[in-house]
C-alpha atoms as a PDB file:
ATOM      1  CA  UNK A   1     144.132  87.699  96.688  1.00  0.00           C
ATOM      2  CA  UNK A   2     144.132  87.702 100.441  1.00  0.00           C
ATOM      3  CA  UNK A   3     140.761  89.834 100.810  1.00  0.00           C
ATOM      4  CA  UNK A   4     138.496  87.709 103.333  1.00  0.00           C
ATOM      5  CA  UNK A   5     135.904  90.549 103.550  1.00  0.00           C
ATOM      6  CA  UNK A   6     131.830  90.756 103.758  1.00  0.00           C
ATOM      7  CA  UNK A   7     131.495  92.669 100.138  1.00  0.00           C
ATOM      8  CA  UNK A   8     129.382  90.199  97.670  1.00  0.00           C
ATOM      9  CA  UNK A   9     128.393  93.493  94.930  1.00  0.00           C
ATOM     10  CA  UNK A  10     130.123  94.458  92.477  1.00  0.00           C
ATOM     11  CA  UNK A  11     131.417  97.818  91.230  1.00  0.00           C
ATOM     12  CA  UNK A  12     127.936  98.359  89.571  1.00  0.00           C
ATOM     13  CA  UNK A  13     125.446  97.389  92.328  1.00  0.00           C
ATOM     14  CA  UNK A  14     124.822  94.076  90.892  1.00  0.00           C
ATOM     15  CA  UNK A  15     124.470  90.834  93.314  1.00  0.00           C
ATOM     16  CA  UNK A  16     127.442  87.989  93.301  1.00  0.00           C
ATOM     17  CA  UNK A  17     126.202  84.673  91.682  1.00  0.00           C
ATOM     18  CA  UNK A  18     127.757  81.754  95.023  1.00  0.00           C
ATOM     19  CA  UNK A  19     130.811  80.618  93.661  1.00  0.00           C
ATOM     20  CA  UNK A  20     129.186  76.858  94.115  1.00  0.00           C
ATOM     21  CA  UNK A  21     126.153  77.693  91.835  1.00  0.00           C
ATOM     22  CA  UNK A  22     126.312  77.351  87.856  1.00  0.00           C
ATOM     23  CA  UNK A  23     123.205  79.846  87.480  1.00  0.00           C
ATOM     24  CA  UNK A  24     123.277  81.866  85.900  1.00  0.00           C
ATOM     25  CA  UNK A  25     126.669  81.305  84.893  1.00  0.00           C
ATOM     26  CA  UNK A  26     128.554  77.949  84.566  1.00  0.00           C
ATOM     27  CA  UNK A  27     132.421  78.377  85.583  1.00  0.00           C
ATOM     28  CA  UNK A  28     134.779  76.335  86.985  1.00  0.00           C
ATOM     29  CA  UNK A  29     136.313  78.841  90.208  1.00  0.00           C
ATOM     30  CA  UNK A  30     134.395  76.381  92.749  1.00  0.00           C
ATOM     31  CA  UNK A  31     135.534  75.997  96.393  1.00  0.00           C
ATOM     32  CA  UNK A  32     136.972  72.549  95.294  1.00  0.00           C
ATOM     33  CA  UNK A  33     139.283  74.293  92.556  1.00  0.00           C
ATOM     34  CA  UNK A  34     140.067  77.015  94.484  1.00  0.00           C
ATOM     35  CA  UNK A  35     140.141  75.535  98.426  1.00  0.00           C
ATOM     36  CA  UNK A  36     142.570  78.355  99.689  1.00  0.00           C
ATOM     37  CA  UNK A  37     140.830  81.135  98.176  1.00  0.00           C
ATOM     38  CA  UNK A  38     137.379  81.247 100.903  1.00  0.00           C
ATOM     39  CA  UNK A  39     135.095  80.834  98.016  1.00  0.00           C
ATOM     40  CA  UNK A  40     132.505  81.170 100.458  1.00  0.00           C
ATOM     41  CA  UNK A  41     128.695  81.906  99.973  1.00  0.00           C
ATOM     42  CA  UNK A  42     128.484  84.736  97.242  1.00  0.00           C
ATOM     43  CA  UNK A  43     131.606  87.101  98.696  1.00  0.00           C
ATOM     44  CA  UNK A  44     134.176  88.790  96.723  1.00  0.00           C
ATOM     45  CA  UNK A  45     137.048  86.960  96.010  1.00  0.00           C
ATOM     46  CA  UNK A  46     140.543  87.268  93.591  1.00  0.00           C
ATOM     47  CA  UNK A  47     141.048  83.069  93.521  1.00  0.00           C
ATOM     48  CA  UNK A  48     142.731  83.821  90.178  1.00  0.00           C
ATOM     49  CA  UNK A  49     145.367  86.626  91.059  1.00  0.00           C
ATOM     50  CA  UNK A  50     143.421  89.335  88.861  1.00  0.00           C
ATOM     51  CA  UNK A  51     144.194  93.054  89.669  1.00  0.00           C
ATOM     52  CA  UNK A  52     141.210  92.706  92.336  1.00  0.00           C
ATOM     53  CA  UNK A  53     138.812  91.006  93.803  1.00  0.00           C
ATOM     54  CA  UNK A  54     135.818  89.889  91.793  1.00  0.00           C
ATOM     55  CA  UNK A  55     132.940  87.675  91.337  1.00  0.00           C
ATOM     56  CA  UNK A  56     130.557  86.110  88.958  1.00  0.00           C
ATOM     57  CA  UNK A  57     126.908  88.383  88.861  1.00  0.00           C
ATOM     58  CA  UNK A  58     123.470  87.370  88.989  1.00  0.00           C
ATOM     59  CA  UNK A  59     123.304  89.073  85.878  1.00  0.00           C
ATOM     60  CA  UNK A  60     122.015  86.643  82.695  1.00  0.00           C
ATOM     61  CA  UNK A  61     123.726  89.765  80.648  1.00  0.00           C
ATOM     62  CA  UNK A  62     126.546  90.462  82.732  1.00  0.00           C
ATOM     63  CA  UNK A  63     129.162  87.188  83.406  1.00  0.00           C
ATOM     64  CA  UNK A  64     130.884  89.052  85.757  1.00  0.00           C
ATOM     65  CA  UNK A  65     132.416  92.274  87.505  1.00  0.00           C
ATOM     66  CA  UNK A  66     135.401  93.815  89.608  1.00  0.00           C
ATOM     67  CA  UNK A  67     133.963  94.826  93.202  1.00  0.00           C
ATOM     68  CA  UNK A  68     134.193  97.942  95.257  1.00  0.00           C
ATOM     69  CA  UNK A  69     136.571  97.521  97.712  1.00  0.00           C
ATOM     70  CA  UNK A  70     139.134 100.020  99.828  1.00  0.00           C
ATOM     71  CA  UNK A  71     142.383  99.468  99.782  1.00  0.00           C
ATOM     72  CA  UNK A  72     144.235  98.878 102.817  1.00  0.00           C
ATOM     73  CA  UNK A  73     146.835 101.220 103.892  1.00  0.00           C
ATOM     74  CA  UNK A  74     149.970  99.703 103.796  1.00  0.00           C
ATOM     75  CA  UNK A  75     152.061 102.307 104.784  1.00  0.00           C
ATOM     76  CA  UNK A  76     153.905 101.310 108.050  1.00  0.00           C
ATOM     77  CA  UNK A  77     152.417 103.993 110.922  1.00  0.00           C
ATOM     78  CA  UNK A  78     154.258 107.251 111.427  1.00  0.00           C
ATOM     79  CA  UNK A  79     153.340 107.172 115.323  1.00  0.00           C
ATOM     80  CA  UNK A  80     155.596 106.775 118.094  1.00  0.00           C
ATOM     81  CA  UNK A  81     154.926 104.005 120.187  1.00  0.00           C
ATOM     82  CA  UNK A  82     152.718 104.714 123.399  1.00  0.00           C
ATOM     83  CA  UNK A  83     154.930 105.286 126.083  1.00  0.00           C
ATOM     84  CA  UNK A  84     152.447 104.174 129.089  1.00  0.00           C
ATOM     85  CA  UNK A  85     149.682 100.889 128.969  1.00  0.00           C
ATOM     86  CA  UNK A  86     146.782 103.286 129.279  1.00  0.00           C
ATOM     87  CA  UNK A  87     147.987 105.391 126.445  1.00  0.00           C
ATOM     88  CA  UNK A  88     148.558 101.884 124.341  1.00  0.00           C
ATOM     89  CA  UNK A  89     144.981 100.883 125.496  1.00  0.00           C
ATOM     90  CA  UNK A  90     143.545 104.260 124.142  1.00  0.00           C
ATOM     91  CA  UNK A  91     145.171 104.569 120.947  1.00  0.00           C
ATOM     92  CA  UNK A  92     143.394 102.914 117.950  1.00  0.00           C
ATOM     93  CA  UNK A  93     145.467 100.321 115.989  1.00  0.00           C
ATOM     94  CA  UNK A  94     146.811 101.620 112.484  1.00  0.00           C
ATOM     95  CA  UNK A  95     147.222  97.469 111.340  1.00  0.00           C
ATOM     96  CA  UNK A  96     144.762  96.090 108.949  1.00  0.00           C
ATOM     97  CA  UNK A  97     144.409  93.499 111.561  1.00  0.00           C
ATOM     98  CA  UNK A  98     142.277  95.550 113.651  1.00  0.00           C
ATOM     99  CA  UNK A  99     139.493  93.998 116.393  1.00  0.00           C
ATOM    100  CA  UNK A 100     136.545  94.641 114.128  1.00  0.00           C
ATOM    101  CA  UNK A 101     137.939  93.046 111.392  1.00  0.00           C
ATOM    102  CA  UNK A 102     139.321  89.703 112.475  1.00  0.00           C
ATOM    103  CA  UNK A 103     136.349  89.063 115.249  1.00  0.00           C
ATOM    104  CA  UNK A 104     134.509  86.312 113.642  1.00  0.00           C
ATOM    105  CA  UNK A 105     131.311  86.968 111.609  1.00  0.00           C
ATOM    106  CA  UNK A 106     127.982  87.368 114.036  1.00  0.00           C
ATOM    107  CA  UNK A 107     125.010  85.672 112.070  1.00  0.00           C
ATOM    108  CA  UNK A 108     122.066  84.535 114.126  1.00  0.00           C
ATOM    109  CA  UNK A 109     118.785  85.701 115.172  1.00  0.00           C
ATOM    110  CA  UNK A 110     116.787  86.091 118.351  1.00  0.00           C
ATOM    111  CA  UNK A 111     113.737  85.395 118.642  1.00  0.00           C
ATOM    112  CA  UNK A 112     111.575  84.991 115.208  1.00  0.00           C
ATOM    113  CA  UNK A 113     114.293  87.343 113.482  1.00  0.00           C
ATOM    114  CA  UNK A 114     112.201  90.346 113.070  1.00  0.00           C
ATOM    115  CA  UNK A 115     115.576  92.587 114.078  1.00  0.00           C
ATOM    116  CA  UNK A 116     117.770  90.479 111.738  1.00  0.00           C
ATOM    117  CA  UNK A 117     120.300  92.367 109.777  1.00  0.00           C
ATOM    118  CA  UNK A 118     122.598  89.766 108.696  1.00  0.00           C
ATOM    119  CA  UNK A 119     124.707  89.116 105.504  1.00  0.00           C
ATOM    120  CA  UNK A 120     123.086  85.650 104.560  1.00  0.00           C
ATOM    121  CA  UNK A 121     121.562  86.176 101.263  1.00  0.00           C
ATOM    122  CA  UNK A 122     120.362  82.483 100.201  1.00  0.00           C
ATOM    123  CA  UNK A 123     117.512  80.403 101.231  1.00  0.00           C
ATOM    124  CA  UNK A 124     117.640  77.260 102.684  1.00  0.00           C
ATOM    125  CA  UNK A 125     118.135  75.080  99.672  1.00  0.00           C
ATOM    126  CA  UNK A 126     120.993  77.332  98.327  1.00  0.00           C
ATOM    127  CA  UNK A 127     118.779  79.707  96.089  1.00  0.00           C
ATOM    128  CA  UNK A 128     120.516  83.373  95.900  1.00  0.00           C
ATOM    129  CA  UNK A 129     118.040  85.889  96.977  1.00  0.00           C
ATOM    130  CA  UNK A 130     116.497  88.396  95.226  1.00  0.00           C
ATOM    131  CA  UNK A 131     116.917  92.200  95.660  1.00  0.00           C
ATOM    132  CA  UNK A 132     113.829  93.664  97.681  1.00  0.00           C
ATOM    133  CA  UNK A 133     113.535  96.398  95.276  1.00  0.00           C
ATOM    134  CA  UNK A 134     114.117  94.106  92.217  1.00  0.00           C
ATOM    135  CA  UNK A 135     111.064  93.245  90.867  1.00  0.00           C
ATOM    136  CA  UNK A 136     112.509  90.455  88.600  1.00  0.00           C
ATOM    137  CA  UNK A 137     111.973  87.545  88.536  1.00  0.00           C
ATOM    138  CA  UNK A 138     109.371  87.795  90.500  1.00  0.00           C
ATOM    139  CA  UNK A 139     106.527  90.557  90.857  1.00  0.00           C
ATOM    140  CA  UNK A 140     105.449  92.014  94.106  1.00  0.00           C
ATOM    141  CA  UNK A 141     104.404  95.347  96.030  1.00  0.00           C
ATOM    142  CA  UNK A 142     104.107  93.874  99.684  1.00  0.00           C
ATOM    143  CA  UNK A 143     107.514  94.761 100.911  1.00  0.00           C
ATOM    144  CA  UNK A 144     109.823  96.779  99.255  1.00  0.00           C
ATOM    145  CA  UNK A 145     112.535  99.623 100.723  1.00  0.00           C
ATOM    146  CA  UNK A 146     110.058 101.981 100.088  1.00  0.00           C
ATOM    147  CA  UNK A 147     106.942 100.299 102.053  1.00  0.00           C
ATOM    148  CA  UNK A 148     109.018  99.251 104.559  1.00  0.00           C
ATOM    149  CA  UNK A 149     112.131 101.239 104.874  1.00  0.00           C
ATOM    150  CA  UNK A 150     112.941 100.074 108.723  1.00  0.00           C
ATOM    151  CA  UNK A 151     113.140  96.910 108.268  1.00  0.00           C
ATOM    152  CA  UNK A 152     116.492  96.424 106.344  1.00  0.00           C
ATOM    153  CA  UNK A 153     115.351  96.123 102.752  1.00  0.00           C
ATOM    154  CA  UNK A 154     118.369  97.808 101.010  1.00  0.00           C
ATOM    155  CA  UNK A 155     119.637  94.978  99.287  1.00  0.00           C
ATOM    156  CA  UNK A 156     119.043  90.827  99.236  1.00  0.00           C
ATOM    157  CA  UNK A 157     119.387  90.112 102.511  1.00  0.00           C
ATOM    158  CA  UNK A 158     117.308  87.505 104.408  1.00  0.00           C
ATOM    159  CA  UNK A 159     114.939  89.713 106.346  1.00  0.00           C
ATOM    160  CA  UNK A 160     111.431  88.560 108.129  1.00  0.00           C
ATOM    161  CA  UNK A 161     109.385  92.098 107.211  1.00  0.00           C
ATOM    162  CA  UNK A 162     106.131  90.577 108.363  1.00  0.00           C
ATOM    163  CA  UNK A 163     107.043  88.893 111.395  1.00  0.00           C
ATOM    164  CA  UNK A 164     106.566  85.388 110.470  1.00  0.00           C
ATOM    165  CA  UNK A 165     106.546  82.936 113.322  1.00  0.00           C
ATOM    166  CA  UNK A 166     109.327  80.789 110.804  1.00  0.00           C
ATOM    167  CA  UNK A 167     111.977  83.716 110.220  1.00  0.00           C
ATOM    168  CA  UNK A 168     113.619  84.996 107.900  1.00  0.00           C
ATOM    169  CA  UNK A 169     112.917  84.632 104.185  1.00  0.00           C
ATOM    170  CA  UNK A 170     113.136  86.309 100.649  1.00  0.00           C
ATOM    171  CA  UNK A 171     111.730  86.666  97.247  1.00  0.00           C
ATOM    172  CA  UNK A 172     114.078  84.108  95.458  1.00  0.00           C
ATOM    173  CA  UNK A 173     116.006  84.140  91.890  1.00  0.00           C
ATOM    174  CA  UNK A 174     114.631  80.861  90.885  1.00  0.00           C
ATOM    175  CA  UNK A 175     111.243  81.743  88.609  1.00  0.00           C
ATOM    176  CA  UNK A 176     109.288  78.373  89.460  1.00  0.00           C
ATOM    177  CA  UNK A 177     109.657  79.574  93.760  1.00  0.00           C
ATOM    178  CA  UNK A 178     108.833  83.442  94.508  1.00  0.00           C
ATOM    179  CA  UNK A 179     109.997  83.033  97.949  1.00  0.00           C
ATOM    180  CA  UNK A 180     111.598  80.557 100.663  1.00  0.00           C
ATOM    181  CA  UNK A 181     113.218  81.061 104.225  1.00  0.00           C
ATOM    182  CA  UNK A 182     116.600  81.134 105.036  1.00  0.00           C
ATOM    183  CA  UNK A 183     118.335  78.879 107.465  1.00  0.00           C
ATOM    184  CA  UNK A 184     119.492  81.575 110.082  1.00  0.00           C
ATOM    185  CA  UNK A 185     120.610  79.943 113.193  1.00  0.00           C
ATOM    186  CA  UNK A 186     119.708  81.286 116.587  1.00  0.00           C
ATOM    187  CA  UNK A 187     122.037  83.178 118.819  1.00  0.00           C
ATOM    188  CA  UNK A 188     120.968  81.259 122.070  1.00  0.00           C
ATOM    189  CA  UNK A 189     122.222  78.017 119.837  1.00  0.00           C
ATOM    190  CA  UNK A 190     119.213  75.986 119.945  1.00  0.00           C
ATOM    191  CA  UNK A 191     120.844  72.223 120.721  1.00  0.00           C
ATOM    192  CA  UNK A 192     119.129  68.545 119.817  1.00  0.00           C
ATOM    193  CA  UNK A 193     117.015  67.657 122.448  1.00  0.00           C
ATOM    194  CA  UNK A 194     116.624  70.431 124.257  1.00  0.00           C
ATOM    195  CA  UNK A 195     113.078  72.222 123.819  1.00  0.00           C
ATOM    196  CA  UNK A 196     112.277  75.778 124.470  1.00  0.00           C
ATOM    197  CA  UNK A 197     109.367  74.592 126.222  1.00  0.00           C
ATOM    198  CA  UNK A 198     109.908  71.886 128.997  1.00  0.00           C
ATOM    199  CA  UNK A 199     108.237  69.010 128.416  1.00  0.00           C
ATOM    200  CA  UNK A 200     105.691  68.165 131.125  1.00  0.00           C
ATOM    201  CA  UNK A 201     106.447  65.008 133.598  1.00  0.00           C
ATOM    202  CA  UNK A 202     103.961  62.172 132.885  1.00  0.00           C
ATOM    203  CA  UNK A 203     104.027  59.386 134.819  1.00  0.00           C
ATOM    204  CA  UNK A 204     100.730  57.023 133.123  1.00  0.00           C
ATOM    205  CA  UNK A 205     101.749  54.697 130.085  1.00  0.00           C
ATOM    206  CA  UNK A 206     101.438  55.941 126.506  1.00  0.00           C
ATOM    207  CA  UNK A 207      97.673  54.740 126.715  1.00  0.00           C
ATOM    208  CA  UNK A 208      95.454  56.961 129.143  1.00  0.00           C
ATOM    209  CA  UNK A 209      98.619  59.503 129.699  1.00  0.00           C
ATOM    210  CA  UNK A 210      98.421  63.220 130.112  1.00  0.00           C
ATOM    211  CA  UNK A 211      98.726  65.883 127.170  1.00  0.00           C
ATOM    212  CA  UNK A 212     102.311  67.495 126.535  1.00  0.00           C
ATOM    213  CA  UNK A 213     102.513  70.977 126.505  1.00  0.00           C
ATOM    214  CA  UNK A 214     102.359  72.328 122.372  1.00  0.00           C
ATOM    215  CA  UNK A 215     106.298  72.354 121.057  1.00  0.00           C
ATOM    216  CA  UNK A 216     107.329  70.463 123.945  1.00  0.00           C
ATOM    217  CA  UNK A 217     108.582  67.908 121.225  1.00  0.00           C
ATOM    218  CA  UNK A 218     109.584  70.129 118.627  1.00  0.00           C
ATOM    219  CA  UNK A 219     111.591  66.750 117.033  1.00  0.00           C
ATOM    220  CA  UNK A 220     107.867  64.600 116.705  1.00  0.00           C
ATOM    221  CA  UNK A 221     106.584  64.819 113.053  1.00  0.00           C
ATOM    222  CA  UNK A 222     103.267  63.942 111.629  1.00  0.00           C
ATOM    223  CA  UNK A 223     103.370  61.249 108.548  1.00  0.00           C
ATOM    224  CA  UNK A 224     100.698  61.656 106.161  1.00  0.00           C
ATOM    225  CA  UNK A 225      99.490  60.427 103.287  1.00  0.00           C
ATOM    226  CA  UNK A 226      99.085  62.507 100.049  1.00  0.00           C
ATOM    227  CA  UNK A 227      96.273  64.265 100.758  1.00  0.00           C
ATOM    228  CA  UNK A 228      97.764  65.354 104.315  1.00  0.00           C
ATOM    229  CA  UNK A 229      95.691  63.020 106.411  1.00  0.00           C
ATOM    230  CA  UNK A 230      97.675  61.645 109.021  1.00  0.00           C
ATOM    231  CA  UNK A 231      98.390  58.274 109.997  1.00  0.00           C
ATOM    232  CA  UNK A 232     101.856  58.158 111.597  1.00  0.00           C
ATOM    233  CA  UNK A 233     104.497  59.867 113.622  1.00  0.00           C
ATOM    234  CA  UNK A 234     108.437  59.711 113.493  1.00  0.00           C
ATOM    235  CA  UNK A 235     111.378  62.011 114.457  1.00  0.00           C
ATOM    236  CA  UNK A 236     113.123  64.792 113.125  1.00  0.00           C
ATOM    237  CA  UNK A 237     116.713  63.168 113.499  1.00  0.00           C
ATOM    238  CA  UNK A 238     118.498  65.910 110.817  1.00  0.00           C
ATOM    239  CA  UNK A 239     117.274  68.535 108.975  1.00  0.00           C
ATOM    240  CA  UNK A 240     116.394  66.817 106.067  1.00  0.00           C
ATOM    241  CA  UNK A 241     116.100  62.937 107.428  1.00  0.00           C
ATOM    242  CA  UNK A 242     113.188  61.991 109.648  1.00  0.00           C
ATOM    243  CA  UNK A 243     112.958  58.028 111.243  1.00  0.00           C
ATOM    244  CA  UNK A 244     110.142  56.314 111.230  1.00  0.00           C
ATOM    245  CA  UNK A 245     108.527  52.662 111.501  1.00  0.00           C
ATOM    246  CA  UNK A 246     109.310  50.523 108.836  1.00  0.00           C
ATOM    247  CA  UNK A 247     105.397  49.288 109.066  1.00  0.00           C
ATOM    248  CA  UNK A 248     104.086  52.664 108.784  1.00  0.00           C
ATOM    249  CA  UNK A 249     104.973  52.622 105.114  1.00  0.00           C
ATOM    250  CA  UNK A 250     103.122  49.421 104.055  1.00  0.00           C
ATOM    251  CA  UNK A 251     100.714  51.328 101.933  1.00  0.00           C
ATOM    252  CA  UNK A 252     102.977  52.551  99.412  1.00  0.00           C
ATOM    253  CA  UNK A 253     106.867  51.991  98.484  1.00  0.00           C
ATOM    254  CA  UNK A 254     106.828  55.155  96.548  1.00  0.00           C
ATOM    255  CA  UNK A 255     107.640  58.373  98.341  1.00  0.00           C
ATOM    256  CA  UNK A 256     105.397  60.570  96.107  1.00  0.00           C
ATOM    257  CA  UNK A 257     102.476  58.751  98.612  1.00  0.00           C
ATOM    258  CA  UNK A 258     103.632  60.437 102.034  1.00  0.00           C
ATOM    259  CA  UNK A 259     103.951  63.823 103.293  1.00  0.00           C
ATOM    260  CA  UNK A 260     105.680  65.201 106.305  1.00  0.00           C
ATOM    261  CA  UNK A 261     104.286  67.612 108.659  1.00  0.00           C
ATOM    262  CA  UNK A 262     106.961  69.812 111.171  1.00  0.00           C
ATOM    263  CA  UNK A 263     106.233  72.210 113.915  1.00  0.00           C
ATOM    264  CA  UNK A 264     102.295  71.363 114.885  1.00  0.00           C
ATOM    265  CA  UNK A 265     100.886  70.253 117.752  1.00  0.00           C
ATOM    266  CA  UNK A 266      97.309  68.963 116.833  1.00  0.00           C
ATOM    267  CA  UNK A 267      95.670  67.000 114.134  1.00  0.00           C
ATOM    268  CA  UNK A 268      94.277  69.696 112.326  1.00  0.00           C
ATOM    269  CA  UNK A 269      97.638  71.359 111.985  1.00  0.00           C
ATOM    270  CA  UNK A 270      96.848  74.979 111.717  1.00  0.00           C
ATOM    271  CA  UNK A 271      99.379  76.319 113.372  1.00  0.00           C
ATOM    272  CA  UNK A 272     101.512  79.441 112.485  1.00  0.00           C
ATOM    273  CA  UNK A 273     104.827  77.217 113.016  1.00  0.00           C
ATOM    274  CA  UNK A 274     103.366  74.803 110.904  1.00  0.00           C
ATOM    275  CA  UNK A 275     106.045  73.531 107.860  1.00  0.00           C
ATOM    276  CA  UNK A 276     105.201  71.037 104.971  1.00  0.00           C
ATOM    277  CA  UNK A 277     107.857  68.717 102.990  1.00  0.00           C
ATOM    278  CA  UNK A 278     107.556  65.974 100.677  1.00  0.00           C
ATOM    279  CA  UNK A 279     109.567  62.553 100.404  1.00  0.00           C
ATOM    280  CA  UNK A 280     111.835  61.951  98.507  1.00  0.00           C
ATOM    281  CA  UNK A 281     113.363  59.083  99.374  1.00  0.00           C
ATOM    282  CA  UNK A 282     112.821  55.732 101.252  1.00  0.00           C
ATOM    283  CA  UNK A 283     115.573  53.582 103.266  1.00  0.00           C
ATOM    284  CA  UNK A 284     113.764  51.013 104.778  1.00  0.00           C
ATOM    285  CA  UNK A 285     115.747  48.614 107.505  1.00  0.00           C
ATOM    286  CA  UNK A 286     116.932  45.221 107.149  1.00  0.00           C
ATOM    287  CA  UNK A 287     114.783  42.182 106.764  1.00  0.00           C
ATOM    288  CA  UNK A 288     113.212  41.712 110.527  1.00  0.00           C
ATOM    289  CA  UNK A 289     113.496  45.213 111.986  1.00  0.00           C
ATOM    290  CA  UNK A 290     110.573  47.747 112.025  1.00  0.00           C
ATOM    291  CA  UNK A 291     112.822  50.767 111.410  1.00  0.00           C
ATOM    292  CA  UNK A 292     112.802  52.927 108.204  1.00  0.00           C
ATOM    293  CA  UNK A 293     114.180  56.503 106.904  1.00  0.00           C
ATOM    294  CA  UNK A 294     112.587  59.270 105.398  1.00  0.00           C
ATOM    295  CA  UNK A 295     114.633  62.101 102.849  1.00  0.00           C
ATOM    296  CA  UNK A 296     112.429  65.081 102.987  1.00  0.00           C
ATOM    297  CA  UNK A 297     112.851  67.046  99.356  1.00  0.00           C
ATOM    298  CA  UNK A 298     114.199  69.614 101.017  1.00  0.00           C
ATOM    299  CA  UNK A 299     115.662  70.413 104.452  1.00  0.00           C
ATOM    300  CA  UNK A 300     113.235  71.546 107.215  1.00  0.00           C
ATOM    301  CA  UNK A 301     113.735  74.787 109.233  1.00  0.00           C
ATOM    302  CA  UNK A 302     115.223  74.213 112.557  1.00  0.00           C
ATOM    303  CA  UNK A 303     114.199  76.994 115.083  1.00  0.00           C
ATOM    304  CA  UNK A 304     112.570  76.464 118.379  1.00  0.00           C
ATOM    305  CA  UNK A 305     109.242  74.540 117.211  1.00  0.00           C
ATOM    306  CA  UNK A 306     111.580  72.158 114.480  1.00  0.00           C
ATOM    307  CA  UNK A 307     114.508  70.594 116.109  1.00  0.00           C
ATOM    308  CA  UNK A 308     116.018  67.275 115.460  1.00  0.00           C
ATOM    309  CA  UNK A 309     116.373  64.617 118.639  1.00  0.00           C
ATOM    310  CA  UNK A 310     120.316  63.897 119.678  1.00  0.00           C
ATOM    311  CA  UNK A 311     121.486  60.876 118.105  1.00  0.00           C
ATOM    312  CA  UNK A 312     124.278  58.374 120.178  1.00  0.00           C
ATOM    313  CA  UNK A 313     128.121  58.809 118.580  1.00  0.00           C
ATOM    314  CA  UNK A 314     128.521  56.624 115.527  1.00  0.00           C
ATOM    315  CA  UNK A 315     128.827  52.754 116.425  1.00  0.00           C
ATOM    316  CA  UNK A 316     127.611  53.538 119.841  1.00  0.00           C
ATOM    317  CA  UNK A 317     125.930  49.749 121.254  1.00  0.00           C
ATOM    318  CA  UNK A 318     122.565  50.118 122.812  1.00  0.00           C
END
């Protein structure tokens, strides 16, 4: 019951349904039941004091399994004590508590994630991934262990075989969405309001000013109608909110009638970085005030050309 390990396969090589998902298999050991037993993400867990730790599969066929995992040695050590600091310093712990097991989790990527070789195994919207060499439910021949075998295919892994300029992504196990990207943070920590690229210093008005360097405002969105011709701006303000002027949505009151645009720079929006949400939802401000929110349908991806501004503490007076 106390295992807090990485392991989310079970004894037969099949993938670990996240404890806070009912597909393929509805239960009821959630993280809310359960809040002391780390029912985090899709790892192997004993919340239930079975013989070992366990977890539901992503199996239709299979509800769920017993996973591979060591014991620990609990035998005390039969070595003396070092008798000197240096000696103490050289000698390699016998505890289970040793430095690579209790240093926290590292799970970020640098750059566009190319070299990632983390653990995260879900998209962005919470979809469990599915196995590179799995070719259900989804078809494909692109990228596989065997057409790619450097680039960290083994399992179900988040991995960005192609390079893309967004990350990370996967084949997914949802049949209506073959593939999504995962939300992998960065290991530089990229912060609200602070651009990779520096904004340039403009000192005209907003009328007759100077151009801003592309990405310089990775928070600015594009509003635009339906069929993607744009007509507004607004900023990113979370990952799945964006603010905008209350008058900008005049034309319709339904949120089916706007899409957002992330991560461009011009008009035509044919950029590489380039990511596409619907609406779907509209909180417009009180009577008198030109101020309105937008719920995207699903959250964007926040990396160096999609960042959200900084917002002031909550009930902070302007």
């Amino acid at each position: 019951t106390s295992y807090r390990g990485a392991m989310s396969e079970t004894i037969s090589g099949k993938k670990c349904q996240f404890w806070t998902s009912m597909e393929p298999h509805r239960h009821s050991k959630t993280p809310q039941s359960f809040p002391k037993a780390d029912l985090r993400r899709n790892l192997c867990r004993n919340p239930d004091g079975d013989r070992a730790p366990w977890c539901y599969t992503t199996d239709p066929t299979v509800r769920w399994e017993y996973c591979n995992i060591e014991r620990c040695d609990s035998k005390p050590s039969s070595r003396e004590p070092p008798t000197n600091p240096s000696e103490a310093a050289a000698s390699p712990s016998t505890s289970p508590s040793t430095s690579s097991s209790t240093s926290p989790e590292i799970d970020c990527k640098v750059g566009n994630g190319a070299s990632y070789r983390g653990p995260t195994s879900t998209t962005l919207t919470g979809v469990t991934c599915q196995a590179w060499s799995s070719m259900i439910p989804h078809q494909h021949a692109s990228f596989t262990p065997e057409t790619h075998p450097d680039k960290g295919l083994e399992s179900n892994q988040c991995r960005n075989p192609d390079s893309d300029v967004n990350g990370p992504w996967c084949y997914t196990t949802d049949r209506n969405k073959k593939w999504d990207y995962c939300q992998i943070p960065d290991c530089d920590r990229l912060k609200c309001g602070q651009p990779s690229v520096k904004p340039k210093r403009c000192f005209g008005r907003i009328v007759g000013g100077c151009i801003s360097k592309p990405h310089s405002g990775p928070w600015q969105i594009s509003l635009r109608t339906r069929t993607k011709i744009h007509f507004c701006g607004g900023t990113l303000i979370d990952a799945q909110w964006v603010l905008t002027a209350a008058h900008c949505l005049e034309r319709s009151e339904s949120p089916s009638a706007y899409k957002i645009f992330l991560g461009i720079h011009t008009e035509r929006a044919s950029e590489a970085s380039k990511q596409e949400r619907d609406v779907s939802k509209i909180i417009k401000g009180p009577v008198g005030t030109d101020i309105a929110l937008l719920k995207l349908d699903r959250p964007a991806l926040i990396n160096d050309k999609v960042m959200p501004a900084c917002l002031p503490e909550k009930d902070y007076i302007v």
